[in-house]
Structure formats: C-alpha cells, structure tokens
N, C-alpha and C. Protein backbone atom coordinates (compact mmCIF):
# COMPACT_ATOMS: atom_id res chain seq x y z
N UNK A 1 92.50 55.08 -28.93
CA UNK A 1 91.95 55.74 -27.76
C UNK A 1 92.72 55.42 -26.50
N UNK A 2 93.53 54.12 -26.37
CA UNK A 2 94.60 54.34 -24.99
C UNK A 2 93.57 53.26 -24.30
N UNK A 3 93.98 53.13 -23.20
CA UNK A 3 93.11 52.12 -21.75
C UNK A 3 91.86 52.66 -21.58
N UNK A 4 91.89 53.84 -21.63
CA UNK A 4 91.26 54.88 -20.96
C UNK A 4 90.16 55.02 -21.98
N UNK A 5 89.65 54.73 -22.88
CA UNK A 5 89.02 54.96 -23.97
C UNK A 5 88.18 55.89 -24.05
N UNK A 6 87.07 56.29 -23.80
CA UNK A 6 86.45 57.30 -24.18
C UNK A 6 86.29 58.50 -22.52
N UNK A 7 86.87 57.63 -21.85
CA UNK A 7 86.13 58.34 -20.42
C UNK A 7 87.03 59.02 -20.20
N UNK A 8 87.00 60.52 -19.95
CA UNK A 8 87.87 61.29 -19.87
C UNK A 8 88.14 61.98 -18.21
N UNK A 9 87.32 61.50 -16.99
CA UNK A 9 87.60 61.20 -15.77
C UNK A 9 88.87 60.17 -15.73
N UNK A 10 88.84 59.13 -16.45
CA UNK A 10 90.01 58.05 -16.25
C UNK A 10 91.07 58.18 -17.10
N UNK A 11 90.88 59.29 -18.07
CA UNK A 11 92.44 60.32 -18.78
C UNK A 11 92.62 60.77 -17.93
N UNK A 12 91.84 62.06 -17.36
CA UNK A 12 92.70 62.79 -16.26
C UNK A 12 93.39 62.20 -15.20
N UNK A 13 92.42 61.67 -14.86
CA UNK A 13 93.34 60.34 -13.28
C UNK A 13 94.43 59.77 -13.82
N UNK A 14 94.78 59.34 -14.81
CA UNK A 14 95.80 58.44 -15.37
C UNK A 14 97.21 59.30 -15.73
N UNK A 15 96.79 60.83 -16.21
CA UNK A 15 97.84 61.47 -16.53
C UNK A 15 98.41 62.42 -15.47
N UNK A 16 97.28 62.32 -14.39
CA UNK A 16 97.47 63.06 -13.14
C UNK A 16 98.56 61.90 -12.34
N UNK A 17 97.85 60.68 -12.08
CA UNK A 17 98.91 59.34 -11.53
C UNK A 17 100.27 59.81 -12.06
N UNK A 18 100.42 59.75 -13.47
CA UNK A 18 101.79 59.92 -14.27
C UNK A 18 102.74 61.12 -14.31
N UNK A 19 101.51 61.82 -13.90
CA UNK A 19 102.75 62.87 -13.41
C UNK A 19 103.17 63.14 -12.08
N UNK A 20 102.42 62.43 -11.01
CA UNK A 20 102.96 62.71 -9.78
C UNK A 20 104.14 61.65 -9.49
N UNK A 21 103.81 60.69 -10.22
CA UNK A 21 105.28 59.25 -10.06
C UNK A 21 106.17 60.21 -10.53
N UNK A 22 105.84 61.01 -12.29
CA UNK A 22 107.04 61.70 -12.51
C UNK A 22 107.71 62.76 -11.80
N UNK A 23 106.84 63.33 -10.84
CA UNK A 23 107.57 64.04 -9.76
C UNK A 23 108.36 63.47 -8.99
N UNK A 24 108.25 62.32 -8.28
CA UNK A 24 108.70 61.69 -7.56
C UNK A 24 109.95 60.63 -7.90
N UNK A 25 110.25 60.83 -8.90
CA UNK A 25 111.42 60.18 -9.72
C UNK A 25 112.24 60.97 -9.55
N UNK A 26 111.38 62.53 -10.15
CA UNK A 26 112.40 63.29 -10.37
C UNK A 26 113.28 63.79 -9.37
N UNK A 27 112.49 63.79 -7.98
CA UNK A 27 112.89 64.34 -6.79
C UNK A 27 113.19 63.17 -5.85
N UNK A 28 113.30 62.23 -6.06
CA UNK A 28 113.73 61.05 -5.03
C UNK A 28 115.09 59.95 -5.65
N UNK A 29 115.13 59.73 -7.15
CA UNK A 29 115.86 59.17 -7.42
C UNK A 29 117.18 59.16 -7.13
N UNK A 30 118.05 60.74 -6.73
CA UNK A 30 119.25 60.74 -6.17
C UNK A 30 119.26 60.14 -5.09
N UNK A 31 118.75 60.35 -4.14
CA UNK A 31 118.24 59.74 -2.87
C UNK A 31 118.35 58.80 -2.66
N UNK A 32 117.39 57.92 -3.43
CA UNK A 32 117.00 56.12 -3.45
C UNK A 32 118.87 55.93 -3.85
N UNK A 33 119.09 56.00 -5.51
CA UNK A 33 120.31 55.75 -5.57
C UNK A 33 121.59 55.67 -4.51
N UNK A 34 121.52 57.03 -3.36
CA UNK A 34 122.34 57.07 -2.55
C UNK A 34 122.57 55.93 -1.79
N UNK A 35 121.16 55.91 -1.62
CA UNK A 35 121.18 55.20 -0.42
C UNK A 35 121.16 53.48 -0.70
N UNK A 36 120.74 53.21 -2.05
CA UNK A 36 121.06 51.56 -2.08
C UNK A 36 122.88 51.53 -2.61
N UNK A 37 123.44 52.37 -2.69
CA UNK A 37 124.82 52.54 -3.26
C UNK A 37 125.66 52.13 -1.51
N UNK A 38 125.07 52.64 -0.67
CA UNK A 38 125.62 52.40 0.83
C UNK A 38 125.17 51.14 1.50
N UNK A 39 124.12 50.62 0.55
CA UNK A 39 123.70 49.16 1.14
C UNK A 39 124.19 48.09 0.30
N UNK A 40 124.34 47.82 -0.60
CA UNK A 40 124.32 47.28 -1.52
C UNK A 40 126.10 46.64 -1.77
N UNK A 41 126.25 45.66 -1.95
CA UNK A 41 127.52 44.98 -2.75
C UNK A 41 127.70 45.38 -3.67
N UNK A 42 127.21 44.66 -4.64
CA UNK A 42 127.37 44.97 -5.89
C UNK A 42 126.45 46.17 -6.63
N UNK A 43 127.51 47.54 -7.19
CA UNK A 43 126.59 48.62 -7.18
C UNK A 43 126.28 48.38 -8.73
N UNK A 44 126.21 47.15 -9.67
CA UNK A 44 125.44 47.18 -10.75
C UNK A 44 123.97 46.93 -10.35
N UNK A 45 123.91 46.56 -9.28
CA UNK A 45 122.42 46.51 -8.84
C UNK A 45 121.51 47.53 -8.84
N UNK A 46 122.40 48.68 -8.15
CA UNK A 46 121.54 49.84 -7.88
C UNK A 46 120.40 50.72 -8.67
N UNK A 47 121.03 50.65 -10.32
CA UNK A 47 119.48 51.31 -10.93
C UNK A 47 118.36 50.55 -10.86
N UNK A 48 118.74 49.06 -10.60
CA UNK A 48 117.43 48.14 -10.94
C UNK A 48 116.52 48.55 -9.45
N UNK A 49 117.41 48.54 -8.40
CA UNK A 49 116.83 48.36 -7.25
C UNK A 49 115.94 49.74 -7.21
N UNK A 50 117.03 50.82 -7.81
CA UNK A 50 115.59 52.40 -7.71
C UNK A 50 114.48 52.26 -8.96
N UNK A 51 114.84 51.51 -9.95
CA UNK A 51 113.50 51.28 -10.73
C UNK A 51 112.79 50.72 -10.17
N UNK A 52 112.79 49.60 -9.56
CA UNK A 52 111.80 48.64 -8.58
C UNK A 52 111.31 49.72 -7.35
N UNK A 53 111.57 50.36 -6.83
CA UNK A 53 110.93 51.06 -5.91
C UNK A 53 109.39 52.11 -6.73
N UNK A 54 110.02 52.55 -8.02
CA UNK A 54 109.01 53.26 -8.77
C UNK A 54 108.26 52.15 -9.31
N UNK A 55 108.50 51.45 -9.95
CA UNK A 55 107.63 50.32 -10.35
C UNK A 55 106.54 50.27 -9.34
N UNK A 56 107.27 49.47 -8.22
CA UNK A 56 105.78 49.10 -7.30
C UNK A 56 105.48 50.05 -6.74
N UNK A 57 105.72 51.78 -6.32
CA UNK A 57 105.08 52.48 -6.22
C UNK A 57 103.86 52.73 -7.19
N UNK A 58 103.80 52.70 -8.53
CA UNK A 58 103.15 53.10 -9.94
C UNK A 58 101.84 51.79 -9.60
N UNK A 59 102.49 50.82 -8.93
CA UNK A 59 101.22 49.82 -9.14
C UNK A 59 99.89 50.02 -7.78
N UNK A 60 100.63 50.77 -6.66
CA UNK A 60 99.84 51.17 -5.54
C UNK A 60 98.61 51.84 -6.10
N UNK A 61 97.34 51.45 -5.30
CA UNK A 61 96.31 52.00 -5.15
C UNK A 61 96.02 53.48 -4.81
N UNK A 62 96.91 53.47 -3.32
CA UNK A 62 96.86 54.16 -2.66
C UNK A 62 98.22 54.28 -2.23
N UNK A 63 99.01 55.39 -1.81
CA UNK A 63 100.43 55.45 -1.17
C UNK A 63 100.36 55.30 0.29
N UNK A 64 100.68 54.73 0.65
CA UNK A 64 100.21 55.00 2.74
C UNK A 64 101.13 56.41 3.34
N UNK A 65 100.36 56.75 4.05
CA UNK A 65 101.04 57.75 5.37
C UNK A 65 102.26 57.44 6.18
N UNK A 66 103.18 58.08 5.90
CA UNK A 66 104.19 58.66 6.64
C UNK A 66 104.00 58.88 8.12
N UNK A 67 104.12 57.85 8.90
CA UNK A 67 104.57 58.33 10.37
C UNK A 67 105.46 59.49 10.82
N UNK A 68 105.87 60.31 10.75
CA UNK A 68 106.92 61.33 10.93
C UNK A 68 107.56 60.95 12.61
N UNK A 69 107.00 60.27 13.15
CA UNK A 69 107.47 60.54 14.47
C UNK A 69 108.28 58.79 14.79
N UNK A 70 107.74 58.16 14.44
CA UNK A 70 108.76 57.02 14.21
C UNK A 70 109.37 56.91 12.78
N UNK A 71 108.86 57.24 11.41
CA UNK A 71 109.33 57.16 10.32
C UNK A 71 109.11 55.70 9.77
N UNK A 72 108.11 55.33 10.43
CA UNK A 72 107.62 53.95 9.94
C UNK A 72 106.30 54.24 9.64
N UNK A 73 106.22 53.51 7.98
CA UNK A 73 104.87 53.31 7.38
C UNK A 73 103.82 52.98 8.27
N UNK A 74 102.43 53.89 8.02
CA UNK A 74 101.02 53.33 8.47
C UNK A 74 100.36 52.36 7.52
N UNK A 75 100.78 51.15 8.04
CA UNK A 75 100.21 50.18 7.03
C UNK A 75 100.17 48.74 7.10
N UNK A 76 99.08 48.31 6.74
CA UNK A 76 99.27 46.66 7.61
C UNK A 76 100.49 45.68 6.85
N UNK A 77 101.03 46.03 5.73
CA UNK A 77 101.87 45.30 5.20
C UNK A 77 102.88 46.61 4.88
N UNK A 78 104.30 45.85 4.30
CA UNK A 78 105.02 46.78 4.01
C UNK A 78 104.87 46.96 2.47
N UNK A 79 104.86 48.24 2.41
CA UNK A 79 104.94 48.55 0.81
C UNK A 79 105.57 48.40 -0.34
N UNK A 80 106.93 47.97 0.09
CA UNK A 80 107.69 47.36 -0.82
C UNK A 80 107.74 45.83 -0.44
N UNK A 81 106.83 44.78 0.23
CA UNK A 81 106.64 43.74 -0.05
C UNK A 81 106.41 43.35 -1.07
C-alpha cells in the first residue's frame, strides 16, 4: 500500500507534491546548473549542488513567496539553510 496506505487524500497530495517538484526539475535544472557552473571551482560539484537544491525543496512544508521587487525570499530563515 506505499506510506500513504489506505487514505487516498494523502495519495493524491503525495503524487500531486511529486509532480510539481517534477515540474520544477524539469524547468529549473538548466538554470540552477548554469548558475552554480559560474560560482563554483570545481564544476564536479555542480550536479550534487542542483540535486541538493531539489532535495531540500521536496522536504519543505510549504515553499515561501517570492518577493519580486527585491527578489529576496519572504521568510524568517533562508530556505536553503
């Protein structure tokens, strides 16, 4: 039966979660990559560093809000702490 065992509110939520990370892989990973490839020394680092961004995204509760006008997270801690 999975985590989720019989309750099928906490299938849907779970496969709904899984597919919006999988959106967001799909559409951010060039990106992330780019951009730790321009920070970064050593670029064997770089897939680990864009897996770690999905990782602890996947473990969030909640994603926080996008400031658009400074481009800094609404949030009392940083999210990739």
């Amino acid at each position: 039966m999975g985590q989720n065992g019989n309750n099928p509110l906490k299938q849907v939520q779970s496969e709904t979660r899984s597919s919006s990370l999988d959106h967001l892989v799909r559409r951010y990973s060039r990106a992330l990559t780019s951009f730790f490839q321009r920070r970064v020394s050593n670029q064997d680092d770089v897939p680990d560093l864009v897996q770690d961004v999905f990782l602890r995204l996947s473990r969030l509760e909640e994603v926080p809000e996008l400031d658009r006008k400074s481009t800094r997270l609404n949030s009392s801690h940083h999210w990739l702490s």
